[in-house]
C-alpha atoms as a PDB file:
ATOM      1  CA  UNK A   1     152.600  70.804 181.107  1.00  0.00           C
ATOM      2  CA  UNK A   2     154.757  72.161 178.265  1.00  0.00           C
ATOM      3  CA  UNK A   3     155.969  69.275 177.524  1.00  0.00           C
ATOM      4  CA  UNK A   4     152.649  68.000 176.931  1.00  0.00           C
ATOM      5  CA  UNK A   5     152.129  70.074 174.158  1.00  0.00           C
ATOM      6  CA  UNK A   6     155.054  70.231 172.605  1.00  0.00           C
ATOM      7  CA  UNK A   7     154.934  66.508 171.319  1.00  0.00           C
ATOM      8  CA  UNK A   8     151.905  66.620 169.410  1.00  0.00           C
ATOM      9  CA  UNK A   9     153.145  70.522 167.932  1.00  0.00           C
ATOM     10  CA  UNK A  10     156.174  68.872 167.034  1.00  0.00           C
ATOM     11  CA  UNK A  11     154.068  65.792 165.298  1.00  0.00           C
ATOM     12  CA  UNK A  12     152.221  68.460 163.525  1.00  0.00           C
ATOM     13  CA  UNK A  13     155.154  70.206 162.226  1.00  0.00           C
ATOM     14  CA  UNK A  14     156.696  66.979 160.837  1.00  0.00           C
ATOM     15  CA  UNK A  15     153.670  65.806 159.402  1.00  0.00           C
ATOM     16  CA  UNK A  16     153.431  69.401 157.580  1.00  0.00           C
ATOM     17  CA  UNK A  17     156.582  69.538 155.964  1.00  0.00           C
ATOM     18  CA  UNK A  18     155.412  65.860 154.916  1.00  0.00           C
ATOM     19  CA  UNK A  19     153.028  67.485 153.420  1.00  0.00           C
ATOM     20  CA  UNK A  20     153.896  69.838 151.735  1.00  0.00           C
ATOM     21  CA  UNK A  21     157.724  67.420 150.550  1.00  0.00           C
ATOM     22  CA  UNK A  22     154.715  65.304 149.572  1.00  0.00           C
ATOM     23  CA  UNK A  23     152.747  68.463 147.356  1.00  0.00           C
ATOM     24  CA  UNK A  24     155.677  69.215 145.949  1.00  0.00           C
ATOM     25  CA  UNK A  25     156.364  65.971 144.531  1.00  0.00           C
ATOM     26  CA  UNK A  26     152.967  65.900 143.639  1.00  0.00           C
ATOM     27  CA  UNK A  27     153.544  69.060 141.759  1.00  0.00           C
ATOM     28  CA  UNK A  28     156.428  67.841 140.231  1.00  0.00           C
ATOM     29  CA  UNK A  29     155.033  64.587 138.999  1.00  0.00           C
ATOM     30  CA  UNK A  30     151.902  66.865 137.328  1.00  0.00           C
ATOM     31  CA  UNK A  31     154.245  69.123 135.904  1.00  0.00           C
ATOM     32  CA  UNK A  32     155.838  66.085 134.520  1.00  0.00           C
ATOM     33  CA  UNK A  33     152.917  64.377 133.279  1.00  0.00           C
ATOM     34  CA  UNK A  34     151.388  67.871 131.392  1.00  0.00           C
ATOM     35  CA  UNK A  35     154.745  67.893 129.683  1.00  0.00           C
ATOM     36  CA  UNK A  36     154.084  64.217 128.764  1.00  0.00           C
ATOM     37  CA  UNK A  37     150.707  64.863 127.637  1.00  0.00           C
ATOM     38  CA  UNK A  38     152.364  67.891 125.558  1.00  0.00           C
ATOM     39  CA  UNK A  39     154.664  65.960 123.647  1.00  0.00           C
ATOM     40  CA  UNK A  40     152.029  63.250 123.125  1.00  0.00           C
ATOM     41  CA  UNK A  41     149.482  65.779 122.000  1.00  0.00           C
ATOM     42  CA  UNK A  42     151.864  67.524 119.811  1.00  0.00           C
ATOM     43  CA  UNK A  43     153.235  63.840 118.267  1.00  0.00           C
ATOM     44  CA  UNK A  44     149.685  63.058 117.481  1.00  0.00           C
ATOM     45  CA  UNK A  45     149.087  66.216 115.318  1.00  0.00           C
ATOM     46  CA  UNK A  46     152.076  65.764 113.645  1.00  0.00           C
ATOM     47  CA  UNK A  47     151.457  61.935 112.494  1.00  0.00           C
ATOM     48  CA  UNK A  48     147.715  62.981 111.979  1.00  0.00           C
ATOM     49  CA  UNK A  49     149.015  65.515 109.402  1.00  0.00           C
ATOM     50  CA  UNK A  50     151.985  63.101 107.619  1.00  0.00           C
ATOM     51  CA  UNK A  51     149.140  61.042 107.200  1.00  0.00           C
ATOM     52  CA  UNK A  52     146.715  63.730 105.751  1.00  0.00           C
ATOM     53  CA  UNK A  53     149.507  64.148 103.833  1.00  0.00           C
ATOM     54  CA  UNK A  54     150.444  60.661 102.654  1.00  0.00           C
ATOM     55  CA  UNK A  55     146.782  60.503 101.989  1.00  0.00           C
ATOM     56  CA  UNK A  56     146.748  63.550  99.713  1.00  0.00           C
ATOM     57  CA  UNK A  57     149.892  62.401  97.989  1.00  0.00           C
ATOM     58  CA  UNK A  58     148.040  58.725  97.467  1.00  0.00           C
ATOM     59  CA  UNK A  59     144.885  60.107  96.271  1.00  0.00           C
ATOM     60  CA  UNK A  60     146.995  62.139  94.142  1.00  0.00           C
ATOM     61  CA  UNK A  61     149.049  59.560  92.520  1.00  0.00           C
ATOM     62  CA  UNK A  62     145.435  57.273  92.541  1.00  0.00           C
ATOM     63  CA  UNK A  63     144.027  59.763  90.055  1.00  0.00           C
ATOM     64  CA  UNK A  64     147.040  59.940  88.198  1.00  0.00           C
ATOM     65  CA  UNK A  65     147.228  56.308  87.893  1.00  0.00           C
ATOM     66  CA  UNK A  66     143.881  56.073  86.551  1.00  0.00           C
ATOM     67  CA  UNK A  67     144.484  59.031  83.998  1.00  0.00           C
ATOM     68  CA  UNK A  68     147.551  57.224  83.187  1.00  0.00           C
ATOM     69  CA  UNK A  69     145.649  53.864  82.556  1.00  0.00           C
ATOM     70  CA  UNK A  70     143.244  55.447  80.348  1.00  0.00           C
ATOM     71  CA  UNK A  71     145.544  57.057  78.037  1.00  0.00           C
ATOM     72  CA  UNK A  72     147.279  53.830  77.502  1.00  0.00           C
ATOM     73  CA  UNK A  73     143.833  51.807  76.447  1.00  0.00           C
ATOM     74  CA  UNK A  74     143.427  55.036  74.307  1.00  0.00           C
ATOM     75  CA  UNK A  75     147.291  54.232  72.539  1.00  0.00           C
ATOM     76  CA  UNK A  76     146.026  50.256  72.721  1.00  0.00           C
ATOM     77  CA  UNK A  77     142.869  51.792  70.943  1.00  0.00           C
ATOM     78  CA  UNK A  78     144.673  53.206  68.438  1.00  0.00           C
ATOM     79  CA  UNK A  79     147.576  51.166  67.555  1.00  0.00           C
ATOM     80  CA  UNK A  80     145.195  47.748  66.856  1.00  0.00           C
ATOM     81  CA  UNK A  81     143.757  50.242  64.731  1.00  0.00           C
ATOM     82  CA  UNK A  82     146.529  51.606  62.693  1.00  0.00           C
ATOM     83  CA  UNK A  83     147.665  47.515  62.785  1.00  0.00           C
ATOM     84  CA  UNK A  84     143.927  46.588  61.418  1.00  0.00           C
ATOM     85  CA  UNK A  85     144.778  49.458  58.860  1.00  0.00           C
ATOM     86  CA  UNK A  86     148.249  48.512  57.797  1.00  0.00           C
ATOM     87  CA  UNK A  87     146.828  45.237  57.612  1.00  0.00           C
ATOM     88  CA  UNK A  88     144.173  45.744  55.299  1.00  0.00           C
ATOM     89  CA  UNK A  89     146.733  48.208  53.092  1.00  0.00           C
ATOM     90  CA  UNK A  90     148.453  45.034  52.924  1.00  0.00           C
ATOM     91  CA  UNK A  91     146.051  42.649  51.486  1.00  0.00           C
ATOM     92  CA  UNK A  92     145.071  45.717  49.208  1.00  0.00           C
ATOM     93  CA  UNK A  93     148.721  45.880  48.327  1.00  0.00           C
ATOM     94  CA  UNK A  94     149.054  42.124  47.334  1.00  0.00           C
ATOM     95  CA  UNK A  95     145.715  42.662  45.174  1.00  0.00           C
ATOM     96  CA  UNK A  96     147.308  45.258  43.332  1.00  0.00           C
ATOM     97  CA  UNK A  97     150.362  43.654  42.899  1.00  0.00           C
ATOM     98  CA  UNK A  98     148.623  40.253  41.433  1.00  0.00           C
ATOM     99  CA  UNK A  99     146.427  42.551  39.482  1.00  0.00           C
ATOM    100  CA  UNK A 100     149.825  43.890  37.938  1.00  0.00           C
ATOM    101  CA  UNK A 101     151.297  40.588  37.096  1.00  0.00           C
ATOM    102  CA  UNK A 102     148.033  39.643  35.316  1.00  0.00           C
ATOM    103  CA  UNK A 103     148.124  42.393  33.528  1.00  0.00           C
ATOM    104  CA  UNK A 104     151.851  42.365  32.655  1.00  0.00           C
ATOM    105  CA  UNK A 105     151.340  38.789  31.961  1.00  0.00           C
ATOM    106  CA  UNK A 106     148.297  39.985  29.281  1.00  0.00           C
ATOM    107  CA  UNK A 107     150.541  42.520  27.543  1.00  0.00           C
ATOM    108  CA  UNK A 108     153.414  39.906  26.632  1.00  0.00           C
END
């Protein structure tokens, strides 16, 4: 009769330490996988604030771009003005100096 109920003790002690090799890897593989999800979760953060970053520094150089631009139509502004000006200095310049030889001319 002991016999009899040895067997299915015995069955039950394999199958626990089954269970429980079996939890443990379970365990294991969890532990594994939150330290996966860790590093993931910690890589994401970091590349989500390079590119805050980037996007600051771009935004940044966008604005200074644009101030750049505008200060170089300004000096395009001003320049075909100073050329309209030395232009017109010019013509008044060859006026004066025909106006000279006329005169000069007049006094001989």
């Amino acid at each position: 009769m002991g016999l009899k109920y040895e067997e299915p003790a015995a069955e039950n002690i394999a199958l626990k330490k089954q269970i429980l090799k079996k939890e443990f890897n379970w365990m294991q593989e969890k532990k594994k996988i939150h330290k996966e999800m860790d590093f993931l979760v910690s890589t994401v953060f970091t590349t989500r604030n390079d590119v805050n970053n980037l996007l600051k520094d771009f935004e940044s150089k966008n604005v200074q771009q644009k101030q750049f631009d505008t200060r170089c139509m300004e000096m395009d502004k001003k320049l075909k003005e100073k050329e309209e000006g030395i232009c017109s200095l010019k013509e008044s310049l060859c006026l004066q100096q025909k106006e000279t030889k006329k005169v000069k001319k007049q006094w001989k």
